[in-house]
PDB file of N, CA and C in Angstrom:
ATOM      1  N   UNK A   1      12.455 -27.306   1.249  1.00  0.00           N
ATOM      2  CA  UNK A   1      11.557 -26.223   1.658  1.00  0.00           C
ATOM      3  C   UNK A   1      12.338 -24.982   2.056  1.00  0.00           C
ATOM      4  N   UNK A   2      13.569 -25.032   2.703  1.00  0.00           N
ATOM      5  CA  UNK A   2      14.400 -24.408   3.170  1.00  0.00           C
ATOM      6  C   UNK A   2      14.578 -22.927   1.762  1.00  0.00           C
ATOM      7  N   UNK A   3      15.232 -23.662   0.618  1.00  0.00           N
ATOM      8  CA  UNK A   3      15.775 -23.174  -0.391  1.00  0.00           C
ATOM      9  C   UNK A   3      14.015 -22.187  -0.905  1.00  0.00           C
ATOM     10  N   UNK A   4      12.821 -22.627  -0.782  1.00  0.00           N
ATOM     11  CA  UNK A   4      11.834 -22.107  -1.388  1.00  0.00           C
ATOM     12  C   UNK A   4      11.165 -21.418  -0.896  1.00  0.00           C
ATOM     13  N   UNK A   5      11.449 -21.170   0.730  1.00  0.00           N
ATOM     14  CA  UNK A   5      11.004 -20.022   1.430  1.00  0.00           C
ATOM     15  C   UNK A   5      12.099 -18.889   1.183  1.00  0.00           C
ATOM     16  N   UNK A   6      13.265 -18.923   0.828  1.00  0.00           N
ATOM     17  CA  UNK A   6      14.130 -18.107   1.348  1.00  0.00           C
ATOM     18  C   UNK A   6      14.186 -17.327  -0.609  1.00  0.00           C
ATOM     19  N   UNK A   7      13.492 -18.100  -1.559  1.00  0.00           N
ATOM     20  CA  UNK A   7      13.264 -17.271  -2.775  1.00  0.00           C
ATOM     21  C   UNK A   7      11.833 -16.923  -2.531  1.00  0.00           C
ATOM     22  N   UNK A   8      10.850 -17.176  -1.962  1.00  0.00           N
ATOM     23  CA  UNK A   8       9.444 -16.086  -1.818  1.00  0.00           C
ATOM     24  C   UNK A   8       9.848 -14.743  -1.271  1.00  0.00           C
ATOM     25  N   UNK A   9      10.670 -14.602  -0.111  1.00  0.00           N
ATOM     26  CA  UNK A   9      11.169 -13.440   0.676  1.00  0.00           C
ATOM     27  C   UNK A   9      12.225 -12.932  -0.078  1.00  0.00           C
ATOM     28  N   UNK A  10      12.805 -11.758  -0.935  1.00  0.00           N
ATOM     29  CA  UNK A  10      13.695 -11.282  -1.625  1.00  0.00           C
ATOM     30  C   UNK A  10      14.626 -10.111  -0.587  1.00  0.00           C
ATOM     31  N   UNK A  11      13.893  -9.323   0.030  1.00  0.00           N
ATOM     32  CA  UNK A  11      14.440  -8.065   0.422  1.00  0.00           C
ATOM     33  C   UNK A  11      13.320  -7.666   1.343  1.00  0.00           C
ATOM     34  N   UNK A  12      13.690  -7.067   2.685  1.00  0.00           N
ATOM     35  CA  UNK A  12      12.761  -5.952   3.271  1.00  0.00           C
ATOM     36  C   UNK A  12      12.782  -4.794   2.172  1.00  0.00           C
ATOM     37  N   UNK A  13      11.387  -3.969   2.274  1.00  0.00           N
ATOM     38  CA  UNK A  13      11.567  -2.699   2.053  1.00  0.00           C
ATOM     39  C   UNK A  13      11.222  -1.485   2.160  1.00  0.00           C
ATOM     40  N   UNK A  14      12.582  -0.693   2.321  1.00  0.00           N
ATOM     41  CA  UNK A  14      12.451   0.534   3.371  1.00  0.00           C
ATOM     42  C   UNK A  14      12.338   1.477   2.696  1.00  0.00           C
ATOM     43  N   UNK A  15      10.929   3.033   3.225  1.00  0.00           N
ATOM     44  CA  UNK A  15      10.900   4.190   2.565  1.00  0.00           C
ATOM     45  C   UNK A  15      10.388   4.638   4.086  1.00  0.00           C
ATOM     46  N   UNK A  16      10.164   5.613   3.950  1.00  0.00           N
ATOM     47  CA  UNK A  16       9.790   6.269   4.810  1.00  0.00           C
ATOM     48  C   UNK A  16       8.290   6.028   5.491  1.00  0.00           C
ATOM     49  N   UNK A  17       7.715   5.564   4.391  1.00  0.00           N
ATOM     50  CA  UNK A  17       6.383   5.054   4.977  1.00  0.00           C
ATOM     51  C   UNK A  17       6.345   3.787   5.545  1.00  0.00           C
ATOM     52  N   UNK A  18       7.239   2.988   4.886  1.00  0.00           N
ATOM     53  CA  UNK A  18       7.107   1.772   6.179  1.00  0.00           C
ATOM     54  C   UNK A  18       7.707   1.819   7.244  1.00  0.00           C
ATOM     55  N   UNK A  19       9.152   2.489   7.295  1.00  0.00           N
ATOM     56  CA  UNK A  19       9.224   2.962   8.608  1.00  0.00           C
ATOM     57  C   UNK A  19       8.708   3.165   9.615  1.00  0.00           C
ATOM     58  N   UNK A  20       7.729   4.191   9.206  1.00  0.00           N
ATOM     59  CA  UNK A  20       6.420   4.912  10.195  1.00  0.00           C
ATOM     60  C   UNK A  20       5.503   4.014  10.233  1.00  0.00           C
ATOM     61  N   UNK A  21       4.913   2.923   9.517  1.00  0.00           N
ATOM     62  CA  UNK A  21       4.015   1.432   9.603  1.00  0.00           C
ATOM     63  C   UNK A  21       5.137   0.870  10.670  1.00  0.00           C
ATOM     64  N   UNK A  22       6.069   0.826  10.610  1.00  0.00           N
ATOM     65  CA  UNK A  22       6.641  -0.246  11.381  1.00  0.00           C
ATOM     66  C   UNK A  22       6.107   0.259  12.865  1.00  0.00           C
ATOM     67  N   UNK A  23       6.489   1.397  13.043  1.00  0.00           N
ATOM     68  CA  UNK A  23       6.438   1.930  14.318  1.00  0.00           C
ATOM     69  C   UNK A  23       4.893   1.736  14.754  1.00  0.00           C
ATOM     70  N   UNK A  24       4.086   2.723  13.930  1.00  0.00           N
ATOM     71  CA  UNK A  24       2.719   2.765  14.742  1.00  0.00           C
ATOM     72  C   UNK A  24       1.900   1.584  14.570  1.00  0.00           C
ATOM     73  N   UNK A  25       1.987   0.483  13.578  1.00  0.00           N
ATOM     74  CA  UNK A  25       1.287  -0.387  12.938  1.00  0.00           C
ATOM     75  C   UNK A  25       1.771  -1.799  13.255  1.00  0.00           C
ATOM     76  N   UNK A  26       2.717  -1.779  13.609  1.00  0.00           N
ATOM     77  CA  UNK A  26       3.466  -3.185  13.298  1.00  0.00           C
ATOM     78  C   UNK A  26       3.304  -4.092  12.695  1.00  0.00           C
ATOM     79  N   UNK A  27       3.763  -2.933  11.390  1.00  0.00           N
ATOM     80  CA  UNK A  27       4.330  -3.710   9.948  1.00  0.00           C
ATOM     81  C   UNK A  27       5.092  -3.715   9.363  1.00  0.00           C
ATOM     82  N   UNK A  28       5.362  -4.183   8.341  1.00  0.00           N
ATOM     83  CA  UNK A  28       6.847  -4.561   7.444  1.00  0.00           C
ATOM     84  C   UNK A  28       6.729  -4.666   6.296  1.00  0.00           C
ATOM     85  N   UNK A  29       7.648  -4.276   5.307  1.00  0.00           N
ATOM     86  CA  UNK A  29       7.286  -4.762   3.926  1.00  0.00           C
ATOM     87  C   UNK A  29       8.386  -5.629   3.633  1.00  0.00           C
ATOM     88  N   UNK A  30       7.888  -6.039   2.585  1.00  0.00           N
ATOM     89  CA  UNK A  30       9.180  -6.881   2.067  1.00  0.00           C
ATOM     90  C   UNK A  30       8.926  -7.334   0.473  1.00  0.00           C
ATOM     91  N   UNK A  31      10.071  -7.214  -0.488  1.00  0.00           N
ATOM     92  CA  UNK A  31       9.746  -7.106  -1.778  1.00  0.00           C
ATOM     93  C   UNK A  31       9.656  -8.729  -2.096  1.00  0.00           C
ATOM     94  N   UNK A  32       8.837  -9.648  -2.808  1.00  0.00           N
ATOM     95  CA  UNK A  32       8.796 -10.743  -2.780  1.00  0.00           C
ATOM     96  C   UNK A  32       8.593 -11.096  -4.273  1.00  0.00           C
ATOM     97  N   UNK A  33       8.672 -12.878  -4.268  1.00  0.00           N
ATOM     98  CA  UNK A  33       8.581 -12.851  -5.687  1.00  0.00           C
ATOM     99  C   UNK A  33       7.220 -12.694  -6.394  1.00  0.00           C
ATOM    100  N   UNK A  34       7.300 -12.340  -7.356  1.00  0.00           N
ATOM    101  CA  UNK A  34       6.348 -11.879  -8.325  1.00  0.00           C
ATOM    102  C   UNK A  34       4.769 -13.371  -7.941  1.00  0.00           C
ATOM    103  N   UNK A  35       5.110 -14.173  -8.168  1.00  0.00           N
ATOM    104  CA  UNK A  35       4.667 -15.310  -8.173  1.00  0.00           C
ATOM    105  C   UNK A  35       3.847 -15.692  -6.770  1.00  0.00           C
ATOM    106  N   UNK A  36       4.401 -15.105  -5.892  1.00  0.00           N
ATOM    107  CA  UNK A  36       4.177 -15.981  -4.474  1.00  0.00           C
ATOM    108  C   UNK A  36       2.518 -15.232  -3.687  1.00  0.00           C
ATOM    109  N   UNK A  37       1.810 -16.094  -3.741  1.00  0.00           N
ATOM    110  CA  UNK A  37       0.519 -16.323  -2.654  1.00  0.00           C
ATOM    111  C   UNK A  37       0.604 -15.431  -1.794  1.00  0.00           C
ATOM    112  N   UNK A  38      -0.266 -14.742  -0.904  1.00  0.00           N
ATOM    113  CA  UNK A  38      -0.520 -15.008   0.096  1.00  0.00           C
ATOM    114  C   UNK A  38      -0.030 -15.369   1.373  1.00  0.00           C
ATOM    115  N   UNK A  39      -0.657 -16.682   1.219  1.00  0.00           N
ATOM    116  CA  UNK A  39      -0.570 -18.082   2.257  1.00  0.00           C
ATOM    117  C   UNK A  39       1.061 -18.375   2.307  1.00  0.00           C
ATOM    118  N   UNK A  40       1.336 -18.313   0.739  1.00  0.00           N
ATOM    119  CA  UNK A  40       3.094 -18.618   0.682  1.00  0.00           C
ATOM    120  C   UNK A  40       3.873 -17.384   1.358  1.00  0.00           C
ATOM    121  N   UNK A  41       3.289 -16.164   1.187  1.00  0.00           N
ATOM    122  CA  UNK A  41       4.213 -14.839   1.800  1.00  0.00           C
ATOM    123  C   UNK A  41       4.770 -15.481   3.595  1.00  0.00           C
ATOM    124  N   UNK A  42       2.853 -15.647   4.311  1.00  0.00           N
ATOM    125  CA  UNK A  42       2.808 -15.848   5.603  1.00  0.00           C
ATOM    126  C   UNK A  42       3.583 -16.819   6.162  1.00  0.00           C
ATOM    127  N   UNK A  43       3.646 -17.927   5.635  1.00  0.00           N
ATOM    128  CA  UNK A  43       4.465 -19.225   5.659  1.00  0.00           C
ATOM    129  C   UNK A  43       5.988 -18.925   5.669  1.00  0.00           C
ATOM    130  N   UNK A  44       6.225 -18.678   5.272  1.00  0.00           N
ATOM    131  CA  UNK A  44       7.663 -18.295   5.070  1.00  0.00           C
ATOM    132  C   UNK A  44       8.033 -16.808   5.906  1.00  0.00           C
ATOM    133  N   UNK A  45       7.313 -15.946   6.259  1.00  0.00           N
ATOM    134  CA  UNK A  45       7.770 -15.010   7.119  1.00  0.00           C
ATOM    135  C   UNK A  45       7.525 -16.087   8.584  1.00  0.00           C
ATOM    136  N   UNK A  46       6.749 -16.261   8.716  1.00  0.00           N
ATOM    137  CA  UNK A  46       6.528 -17.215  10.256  1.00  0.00           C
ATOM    138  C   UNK A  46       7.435 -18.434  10.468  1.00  0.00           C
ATOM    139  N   UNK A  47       8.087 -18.978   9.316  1.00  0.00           N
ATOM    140  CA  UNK A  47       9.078 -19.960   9.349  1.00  0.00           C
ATOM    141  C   UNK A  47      10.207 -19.447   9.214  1.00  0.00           C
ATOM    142  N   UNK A  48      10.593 -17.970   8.364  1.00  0.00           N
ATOM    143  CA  UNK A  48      12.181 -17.658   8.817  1.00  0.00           C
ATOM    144  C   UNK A  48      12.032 -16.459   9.944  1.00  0.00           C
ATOM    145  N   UNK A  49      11.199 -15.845  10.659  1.00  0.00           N
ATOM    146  CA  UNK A  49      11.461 -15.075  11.838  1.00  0.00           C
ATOM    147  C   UNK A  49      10.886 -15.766  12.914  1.00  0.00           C
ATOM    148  N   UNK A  50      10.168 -16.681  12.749  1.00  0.00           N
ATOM    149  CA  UNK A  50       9.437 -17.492  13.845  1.00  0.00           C
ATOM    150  C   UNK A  50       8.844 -16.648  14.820  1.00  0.00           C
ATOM    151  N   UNK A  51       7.724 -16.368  14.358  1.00  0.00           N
ATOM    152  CA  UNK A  51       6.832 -15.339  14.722  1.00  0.00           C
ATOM    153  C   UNK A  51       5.311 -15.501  13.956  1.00  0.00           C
ATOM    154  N   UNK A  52       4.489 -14.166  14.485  1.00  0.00           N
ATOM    155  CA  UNK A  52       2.722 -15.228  14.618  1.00  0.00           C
ATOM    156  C   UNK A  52       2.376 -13.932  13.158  1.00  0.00           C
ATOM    157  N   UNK A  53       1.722 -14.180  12.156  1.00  0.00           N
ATOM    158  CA  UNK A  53       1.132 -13.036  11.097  1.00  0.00           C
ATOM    159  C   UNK A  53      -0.246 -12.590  11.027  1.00  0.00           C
ATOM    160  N   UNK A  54      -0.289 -11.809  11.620  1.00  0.00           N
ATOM    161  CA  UNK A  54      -2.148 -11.543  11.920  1.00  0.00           C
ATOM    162  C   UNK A  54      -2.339 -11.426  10.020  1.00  0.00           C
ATOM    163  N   UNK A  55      -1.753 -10.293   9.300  1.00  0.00           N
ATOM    164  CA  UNK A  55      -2.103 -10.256   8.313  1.00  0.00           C
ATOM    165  C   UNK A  55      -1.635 -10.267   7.163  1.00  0.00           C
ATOM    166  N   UNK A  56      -1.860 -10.065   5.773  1.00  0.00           N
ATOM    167  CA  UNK A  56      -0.621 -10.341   4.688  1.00  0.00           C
ATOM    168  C   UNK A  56      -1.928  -9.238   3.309  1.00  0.00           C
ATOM    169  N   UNK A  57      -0.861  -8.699   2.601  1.00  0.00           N
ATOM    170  CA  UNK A  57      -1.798  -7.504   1.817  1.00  0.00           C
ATOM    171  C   UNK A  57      -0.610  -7.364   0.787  1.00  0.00           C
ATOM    172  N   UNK A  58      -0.612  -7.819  -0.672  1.00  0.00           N
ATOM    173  CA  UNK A  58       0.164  -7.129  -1.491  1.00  0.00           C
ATOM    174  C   UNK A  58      -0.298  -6.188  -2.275  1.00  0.00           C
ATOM    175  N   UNK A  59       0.985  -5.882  -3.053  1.00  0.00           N
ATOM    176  CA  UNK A  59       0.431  -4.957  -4.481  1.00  0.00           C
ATOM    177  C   UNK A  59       1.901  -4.995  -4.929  1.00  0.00           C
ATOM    178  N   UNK A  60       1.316  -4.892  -6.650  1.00  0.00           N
ATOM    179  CA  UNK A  60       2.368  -5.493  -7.507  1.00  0.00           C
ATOM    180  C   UNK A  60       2.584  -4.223  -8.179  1.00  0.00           C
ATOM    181  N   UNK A  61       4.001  -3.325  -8.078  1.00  0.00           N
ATOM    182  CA  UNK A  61       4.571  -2.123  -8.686  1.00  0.00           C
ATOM    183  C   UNK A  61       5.352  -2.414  -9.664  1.00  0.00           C
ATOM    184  N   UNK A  62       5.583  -1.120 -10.819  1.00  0.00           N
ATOM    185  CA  UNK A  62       6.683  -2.000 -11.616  1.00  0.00           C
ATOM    186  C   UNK A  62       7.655  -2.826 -11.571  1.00  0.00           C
ATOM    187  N   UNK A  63       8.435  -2.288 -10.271  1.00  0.00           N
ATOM    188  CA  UNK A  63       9.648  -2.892  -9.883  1.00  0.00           C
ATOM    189  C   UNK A  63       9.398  -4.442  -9.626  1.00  0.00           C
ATOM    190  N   UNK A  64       8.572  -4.765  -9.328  1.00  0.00           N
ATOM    191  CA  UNK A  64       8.000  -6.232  -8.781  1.00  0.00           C
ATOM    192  C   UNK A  64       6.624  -6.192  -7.817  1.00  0.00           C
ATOM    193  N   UNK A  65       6.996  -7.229  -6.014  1.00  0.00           N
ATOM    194  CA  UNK A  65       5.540  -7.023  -6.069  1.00  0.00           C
ATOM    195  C   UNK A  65       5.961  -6.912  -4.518  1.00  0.00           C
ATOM    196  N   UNK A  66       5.171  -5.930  -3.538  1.00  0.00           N
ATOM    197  CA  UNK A  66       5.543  -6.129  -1.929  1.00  0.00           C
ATOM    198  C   UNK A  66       4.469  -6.410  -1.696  1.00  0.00           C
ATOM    199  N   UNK A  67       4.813  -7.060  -0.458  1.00  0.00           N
ATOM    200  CA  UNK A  67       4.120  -7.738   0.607  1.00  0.00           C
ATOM    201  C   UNK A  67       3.876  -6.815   1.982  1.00  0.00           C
ATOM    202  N   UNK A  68       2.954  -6.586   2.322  1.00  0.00           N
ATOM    203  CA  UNK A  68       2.940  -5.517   3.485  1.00  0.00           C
ATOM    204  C   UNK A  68       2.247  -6.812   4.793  1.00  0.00           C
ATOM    205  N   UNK A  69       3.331  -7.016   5.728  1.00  0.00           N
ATOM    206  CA  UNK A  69       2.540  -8.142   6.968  1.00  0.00           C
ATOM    207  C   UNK A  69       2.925  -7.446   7.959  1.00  0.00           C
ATOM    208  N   UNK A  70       1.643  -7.791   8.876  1.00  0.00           N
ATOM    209  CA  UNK A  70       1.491  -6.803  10.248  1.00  0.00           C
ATOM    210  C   UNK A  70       1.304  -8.281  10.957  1.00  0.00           C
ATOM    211  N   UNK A  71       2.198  -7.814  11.827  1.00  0.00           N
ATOM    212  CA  UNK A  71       2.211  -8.816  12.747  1.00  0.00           C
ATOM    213  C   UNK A  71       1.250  -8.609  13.856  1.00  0.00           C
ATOM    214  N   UNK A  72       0.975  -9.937  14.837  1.00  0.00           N
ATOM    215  CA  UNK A  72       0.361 -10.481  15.611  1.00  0.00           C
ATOM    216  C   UNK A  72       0.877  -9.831  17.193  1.00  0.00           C
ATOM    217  N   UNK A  73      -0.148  -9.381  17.906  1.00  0.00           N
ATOM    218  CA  UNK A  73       0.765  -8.660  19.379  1.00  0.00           C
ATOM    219  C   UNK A  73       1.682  -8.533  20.333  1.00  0.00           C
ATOM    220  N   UNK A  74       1.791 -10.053  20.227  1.00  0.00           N
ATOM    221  CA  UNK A  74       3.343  -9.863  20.894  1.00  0.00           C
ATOM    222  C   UNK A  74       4.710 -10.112  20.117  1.00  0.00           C
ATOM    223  N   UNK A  75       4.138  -9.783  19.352  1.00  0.00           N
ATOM    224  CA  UNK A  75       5.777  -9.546  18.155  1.00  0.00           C
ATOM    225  C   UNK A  75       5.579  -8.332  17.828  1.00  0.00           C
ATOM    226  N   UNK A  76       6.918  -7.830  17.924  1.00  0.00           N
ATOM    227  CA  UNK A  76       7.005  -6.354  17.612  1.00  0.00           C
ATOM    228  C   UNK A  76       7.668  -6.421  15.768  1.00  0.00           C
ATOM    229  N   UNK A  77       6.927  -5.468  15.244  1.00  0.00           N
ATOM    230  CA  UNK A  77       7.762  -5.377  13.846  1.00  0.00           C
ATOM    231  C   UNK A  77       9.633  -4.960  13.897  1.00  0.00           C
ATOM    232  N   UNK A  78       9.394  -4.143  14.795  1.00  0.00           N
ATOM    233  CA  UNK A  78      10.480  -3.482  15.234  1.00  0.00           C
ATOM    234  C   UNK A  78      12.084  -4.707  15.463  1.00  0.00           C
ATOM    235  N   UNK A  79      11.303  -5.476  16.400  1.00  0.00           N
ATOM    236  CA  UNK A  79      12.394  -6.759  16.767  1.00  0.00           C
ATOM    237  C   UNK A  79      12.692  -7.660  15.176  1.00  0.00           C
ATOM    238  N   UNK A  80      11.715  -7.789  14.642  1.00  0.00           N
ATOM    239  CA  UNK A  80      11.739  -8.483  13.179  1.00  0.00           C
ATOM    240  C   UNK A  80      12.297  -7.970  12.136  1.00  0.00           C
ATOM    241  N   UNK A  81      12.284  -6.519  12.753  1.00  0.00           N
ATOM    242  CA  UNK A  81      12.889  -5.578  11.271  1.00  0.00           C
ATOM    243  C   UNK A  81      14.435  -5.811  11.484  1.00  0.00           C
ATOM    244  N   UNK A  82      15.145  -5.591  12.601  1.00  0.00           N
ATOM    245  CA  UNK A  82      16.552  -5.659  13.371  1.00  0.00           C
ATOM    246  C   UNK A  82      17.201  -6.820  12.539  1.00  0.00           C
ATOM    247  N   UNK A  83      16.238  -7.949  12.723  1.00  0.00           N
ATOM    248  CA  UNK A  83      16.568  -9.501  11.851  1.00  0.00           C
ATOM    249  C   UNK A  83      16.666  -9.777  10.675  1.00  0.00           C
ATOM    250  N   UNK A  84      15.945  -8.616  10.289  1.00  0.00           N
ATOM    251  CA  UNK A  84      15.496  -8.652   8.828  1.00  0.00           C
ATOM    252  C   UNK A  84      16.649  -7.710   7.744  1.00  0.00           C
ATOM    253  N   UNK A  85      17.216  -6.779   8.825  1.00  0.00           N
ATOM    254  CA  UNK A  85      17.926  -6.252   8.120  1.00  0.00           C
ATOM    255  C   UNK A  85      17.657  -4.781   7.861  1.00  0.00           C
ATOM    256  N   UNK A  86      16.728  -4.119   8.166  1.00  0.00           N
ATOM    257  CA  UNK A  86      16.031  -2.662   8.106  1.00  0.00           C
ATOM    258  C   UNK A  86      17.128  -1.688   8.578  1.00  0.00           C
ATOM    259  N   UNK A  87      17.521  -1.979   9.999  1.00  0.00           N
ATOM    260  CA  UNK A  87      18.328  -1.248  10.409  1.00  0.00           C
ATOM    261  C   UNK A  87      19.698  -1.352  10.029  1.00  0.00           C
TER     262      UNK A  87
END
């Protein structure tokens, strides 16, 4: 399971607009595989940051497909992004 969460999650990703989601919204993107659910995005962000996902919203661009998850209130995106690699 280890090996199949860690290929749903590919990359955070940073523009200027998630930035500013991160801050006022507390959210995150992250480029994921083409393939992956949902349910599979949430699962695997809550099992490698260990943290709660109020919500999960993609859309699939040429480049591939992001995942936009806003976390749950007492998790800050901010602390997750640090982990994640943003900064």
């Amino acid at each position: 399971m280890t090996q199949l969460r860690h290929r749903i999650l590919l990359h955070a990703y940073v523009t200027e607009k998630s930035m500013d989601e991160m801050e006022r919204l507390n959210k995150l993107e992250f480029v994921v595989d083409r393939r992956a659910t949902r349910a599979e995005i949430r699962k695997a962000v809550e099992e490698i940051y260990s943290c709660k996902v109020a919500k999960v919203n993609t859309k699939i661009v040429q480049t591939g497909k992001i995942a936009t998850v806003k976390f749950a209130p007492p998790y800050s995106a901010e602390d997750i992004g640090g982990r994640a690699g943003v900064f």
